[in-house]
N, C-alpha and C. Protein backbone atom coordinates (compact mmCIF):
# COMPACT_ATOMS: atom_id res chain seq x y z
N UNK A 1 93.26 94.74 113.77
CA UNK A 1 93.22 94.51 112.33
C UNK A 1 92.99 95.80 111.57
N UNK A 2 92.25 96.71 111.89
CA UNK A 2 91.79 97.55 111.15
C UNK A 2 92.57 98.55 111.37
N UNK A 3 93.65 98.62 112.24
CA UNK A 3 94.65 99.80 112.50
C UNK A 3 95.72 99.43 110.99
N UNK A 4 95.89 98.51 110.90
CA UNK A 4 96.46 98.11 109.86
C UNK A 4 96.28 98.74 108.31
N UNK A 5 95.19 98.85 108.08
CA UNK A 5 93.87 99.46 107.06
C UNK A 5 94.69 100.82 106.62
N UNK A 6 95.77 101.07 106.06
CA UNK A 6 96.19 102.04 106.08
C UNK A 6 96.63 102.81 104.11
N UNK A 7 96.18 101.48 103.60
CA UNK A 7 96.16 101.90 102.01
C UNK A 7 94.82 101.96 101.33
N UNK A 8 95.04 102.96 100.75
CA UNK A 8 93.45 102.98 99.81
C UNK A 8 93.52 102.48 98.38
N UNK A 9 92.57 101.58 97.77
CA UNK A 9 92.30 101.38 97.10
C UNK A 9 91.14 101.32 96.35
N UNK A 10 90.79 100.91 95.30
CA UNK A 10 89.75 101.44 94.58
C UNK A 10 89.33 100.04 93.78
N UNK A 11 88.29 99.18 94.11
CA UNK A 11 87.67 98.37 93.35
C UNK A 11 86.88 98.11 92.44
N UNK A 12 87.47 97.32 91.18
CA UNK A 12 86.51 97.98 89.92
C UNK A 12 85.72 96.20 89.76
N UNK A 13 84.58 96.12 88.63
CA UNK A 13 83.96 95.35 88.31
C UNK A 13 84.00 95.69 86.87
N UNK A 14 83.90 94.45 86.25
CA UNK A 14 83.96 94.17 84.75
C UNK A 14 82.84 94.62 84.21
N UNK A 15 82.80 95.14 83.15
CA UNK A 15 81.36 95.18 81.98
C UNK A 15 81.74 95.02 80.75
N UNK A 16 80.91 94.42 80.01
CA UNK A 16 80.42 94.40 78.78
C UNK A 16 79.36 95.27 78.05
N UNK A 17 80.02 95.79 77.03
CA UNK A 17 79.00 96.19 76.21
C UNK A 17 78.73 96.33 74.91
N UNK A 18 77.96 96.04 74.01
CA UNK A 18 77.58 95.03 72.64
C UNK A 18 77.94 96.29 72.13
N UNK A 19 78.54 96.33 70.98
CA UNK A 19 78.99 97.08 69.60
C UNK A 19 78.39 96.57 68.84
N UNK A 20 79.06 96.87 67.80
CA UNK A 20 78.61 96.52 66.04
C UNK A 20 78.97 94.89 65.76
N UNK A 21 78.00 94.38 65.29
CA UNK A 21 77.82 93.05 64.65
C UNK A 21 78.70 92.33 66.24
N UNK A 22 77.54 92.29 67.24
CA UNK A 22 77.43 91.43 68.26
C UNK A 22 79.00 91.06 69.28
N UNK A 23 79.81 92.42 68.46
CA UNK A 23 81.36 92.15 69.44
C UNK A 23 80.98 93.24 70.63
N UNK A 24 81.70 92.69 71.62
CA UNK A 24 81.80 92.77 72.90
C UNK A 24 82.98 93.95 73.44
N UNK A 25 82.48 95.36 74.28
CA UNK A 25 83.40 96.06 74.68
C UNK A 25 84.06 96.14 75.88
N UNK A 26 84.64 95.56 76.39
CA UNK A 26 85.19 95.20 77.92
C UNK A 26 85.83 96.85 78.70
N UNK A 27 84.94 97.04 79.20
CA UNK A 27 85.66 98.37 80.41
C UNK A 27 85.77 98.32 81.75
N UNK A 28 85.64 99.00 82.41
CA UNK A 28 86.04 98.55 84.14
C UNK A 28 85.19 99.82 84.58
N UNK A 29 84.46 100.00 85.77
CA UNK A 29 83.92 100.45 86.52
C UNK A 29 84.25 100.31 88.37
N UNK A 30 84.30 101.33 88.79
CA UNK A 30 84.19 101.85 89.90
C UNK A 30 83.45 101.05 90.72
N UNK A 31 83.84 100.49 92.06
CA UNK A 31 82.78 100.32 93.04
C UNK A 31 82.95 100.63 94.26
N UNK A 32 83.89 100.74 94.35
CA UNK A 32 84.45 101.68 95.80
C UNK A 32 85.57 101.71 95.96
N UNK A 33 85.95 103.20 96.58
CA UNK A 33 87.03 103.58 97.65
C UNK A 33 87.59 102.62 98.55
N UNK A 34 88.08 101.98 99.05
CA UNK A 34 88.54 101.95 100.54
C UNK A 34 89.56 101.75 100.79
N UNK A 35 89.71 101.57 102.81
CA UNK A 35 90.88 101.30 103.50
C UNK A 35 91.71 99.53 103.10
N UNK A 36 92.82 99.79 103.11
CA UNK A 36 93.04 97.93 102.74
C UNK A 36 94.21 98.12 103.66
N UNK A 37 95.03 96.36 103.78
CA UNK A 37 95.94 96.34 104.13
C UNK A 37 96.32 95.46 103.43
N UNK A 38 97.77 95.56 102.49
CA UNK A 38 98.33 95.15 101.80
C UNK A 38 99.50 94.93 102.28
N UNK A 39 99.52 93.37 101.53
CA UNK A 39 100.81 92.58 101.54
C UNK A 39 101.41 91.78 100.49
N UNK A 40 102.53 92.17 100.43
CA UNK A 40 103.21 91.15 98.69
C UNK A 40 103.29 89.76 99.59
N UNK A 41 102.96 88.78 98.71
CA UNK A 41 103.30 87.23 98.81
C UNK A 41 104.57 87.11 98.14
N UNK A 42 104.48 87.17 97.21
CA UNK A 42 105.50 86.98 96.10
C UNK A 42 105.87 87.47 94.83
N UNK A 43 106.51 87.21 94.60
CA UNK A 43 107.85 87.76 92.82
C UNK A 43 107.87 87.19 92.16
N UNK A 44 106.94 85.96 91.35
CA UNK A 44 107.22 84.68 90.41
C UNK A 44 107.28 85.57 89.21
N UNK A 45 108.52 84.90 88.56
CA UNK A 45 108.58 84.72 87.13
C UNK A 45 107.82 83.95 86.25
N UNK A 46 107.24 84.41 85.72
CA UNK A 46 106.06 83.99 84.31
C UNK A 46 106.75 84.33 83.15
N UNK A 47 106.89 83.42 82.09
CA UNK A 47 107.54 83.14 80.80
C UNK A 47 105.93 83.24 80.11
N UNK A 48 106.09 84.41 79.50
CA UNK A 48 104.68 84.64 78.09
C UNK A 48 105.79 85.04 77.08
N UNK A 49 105.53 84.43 75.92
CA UNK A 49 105.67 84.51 74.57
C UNK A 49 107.56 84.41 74.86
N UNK A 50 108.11 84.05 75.42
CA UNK A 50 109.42 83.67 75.10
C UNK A 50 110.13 84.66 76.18
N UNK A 51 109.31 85.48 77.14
CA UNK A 51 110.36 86.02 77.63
C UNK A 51 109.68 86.15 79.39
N UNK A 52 110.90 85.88 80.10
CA UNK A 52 110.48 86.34 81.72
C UNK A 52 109.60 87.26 81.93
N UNK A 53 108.60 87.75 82.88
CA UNK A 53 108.55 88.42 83.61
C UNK A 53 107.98 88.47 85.05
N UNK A 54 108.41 89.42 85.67
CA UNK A 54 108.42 88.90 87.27
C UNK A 54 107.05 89.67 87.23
N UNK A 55 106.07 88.98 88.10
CA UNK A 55 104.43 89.49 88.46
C UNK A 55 104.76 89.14 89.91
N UNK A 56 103.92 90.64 90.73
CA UNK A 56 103.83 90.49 91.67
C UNK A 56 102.77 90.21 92.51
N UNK A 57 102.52 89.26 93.33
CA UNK A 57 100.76 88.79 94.29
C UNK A 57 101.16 89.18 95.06
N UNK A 58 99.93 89.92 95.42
CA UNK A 58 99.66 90.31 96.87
C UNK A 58 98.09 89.72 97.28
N UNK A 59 97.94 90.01 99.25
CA UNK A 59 96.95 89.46 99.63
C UNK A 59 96.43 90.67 100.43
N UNK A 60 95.00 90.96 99.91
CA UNK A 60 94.76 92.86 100.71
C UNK A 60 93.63 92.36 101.22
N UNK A 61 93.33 92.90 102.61
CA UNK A 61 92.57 92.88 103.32
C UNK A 61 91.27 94.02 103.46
N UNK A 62 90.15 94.06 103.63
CA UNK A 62 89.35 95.09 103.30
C UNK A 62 88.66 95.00 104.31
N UNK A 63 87.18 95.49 104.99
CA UNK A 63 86.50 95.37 105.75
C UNK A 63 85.54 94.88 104.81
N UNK A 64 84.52 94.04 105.23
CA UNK A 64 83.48 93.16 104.55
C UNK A 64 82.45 94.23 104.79
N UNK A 65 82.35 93.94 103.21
CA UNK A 65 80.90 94.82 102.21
C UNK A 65 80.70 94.03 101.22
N UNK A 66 79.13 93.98 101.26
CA UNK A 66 78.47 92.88 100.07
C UNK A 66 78.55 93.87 98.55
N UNK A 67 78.86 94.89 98.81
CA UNK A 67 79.06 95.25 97.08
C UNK A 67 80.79 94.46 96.63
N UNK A 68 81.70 94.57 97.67
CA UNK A 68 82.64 94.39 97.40
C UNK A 68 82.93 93.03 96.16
N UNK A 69 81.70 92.12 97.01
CA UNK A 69 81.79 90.49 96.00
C UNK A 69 82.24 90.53 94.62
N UNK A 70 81.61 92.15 94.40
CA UNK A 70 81.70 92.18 92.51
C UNK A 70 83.28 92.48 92.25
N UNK A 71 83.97 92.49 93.14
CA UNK A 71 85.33 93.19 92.51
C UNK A 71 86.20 92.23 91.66
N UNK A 72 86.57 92.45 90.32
CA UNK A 72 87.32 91.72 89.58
C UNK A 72 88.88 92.47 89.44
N UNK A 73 88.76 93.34 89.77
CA UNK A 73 90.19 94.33 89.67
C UNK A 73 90.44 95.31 90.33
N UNK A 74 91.68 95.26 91.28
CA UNK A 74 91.60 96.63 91.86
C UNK A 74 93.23 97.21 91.62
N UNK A 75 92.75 98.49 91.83
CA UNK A 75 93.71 99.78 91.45
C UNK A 75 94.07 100.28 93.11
N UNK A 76 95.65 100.02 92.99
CA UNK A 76 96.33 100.34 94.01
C UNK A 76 98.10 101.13 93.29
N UNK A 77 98.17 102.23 94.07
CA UNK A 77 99.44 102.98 93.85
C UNK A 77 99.92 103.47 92.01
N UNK A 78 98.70 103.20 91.45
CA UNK A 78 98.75 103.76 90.26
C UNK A 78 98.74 102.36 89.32
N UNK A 79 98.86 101.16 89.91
CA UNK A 79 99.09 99.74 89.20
C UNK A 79 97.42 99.16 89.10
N UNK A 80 97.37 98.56 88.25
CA UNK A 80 95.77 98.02 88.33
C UNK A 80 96.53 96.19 88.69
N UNK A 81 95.55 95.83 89.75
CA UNK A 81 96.22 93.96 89.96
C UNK A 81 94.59 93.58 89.50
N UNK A 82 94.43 91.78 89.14
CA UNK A 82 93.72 91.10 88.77
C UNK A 82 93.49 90.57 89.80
N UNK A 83 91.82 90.24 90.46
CA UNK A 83 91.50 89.34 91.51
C UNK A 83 91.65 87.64 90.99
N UNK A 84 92.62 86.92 91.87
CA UNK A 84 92.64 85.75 91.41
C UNK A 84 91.53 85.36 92.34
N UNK A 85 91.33 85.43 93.59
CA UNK A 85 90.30 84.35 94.75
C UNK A 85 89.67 85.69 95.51
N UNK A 86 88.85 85.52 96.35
CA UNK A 86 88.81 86.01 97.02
C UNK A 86 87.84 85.41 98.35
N UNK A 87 88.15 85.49 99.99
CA UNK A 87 87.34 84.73 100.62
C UNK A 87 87.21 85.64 102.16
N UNK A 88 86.12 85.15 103.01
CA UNK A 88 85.78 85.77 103.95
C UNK A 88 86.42 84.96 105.00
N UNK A 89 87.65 85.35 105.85
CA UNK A 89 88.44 84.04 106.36
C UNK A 89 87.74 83.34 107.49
N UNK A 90 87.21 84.24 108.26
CA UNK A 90 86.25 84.10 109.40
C UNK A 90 84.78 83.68 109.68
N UNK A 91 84.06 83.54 108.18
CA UNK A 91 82.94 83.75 107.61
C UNK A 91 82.04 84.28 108.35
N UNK A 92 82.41 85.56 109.39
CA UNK A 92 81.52 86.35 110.30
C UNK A 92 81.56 87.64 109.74
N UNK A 93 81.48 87.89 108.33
CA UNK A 93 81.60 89.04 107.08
C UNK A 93 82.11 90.39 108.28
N UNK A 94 83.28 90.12 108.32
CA UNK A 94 84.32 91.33 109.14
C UNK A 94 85.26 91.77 108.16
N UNK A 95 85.77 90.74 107.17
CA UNK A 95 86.67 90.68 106.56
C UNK A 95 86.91 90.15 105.18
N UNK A 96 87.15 91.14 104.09
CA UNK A 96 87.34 90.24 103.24
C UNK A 96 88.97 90.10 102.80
N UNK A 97 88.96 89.09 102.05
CA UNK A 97 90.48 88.97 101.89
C UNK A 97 90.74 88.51 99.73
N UNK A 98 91.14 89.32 99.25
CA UNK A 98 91.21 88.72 97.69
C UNK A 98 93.14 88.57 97.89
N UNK A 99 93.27 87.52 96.86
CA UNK A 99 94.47 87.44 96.21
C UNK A 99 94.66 88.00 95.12
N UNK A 100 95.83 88.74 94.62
CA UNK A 100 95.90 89.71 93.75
C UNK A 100 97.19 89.14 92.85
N UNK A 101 97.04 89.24 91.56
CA UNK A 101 98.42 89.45 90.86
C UNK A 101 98.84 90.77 89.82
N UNK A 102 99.75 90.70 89.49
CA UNK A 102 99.52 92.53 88.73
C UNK A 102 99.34 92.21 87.48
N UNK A 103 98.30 93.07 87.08
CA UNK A 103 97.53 93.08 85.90
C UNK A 103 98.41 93.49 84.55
N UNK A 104 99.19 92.47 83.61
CA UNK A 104 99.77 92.74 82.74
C UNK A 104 99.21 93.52 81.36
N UNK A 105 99.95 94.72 80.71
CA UNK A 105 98.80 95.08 79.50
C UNK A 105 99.02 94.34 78.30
């Protein structure tokens, strides 16, 4: 499994932080480096506001780390993807596994 581990990526976690008259600043933070192994699932077309576009999921594999839990977004090949799930398949924390789709701006 871990020979596989051959892309790096970079996992971020969400924050908030209060501005002026109680609005909310959404940024992304860093939580680690690592080895993954990445795989596209699929190419679905998503129709927002009247027009196609193809988003791509993938399913990346990591080695299991309890900071990892926090990851809401990770940055791979210059693309930022959105964590849709993420689960420990084995639940003997060897492995984690998130589902990914690409993060539209």
């Amino acid at each position: 499994m871990t020979r596989k581990m051959h892309q790096k990526i970079t996992c971020q976690k969400q924050l908030f932080t209060s501005i002026s008259a109680g609005e909310q600043l959404q940024s992304w933070q860093d939580i680690a480096t690592v080895w993954a192994d990445v795989k596209a699932k699929s190419n679905d077309a998503e129709i927002t506001a009247r027009q196609n576009k193809f988003v791509g999921k993938y399913k990346i594999q990591v080695r299991y780390q309890d900071i990892l839990l926090g990851t809401r977004r990770i940055l791979w090949q210059g693309q930022a993807y959105r964590v849709v799930s993420f689960l420990n398949p084995d639940n003997r924390k060897r492995i984690l596994e998130f589902d990914v789709v690409e993060d539209q701006p």
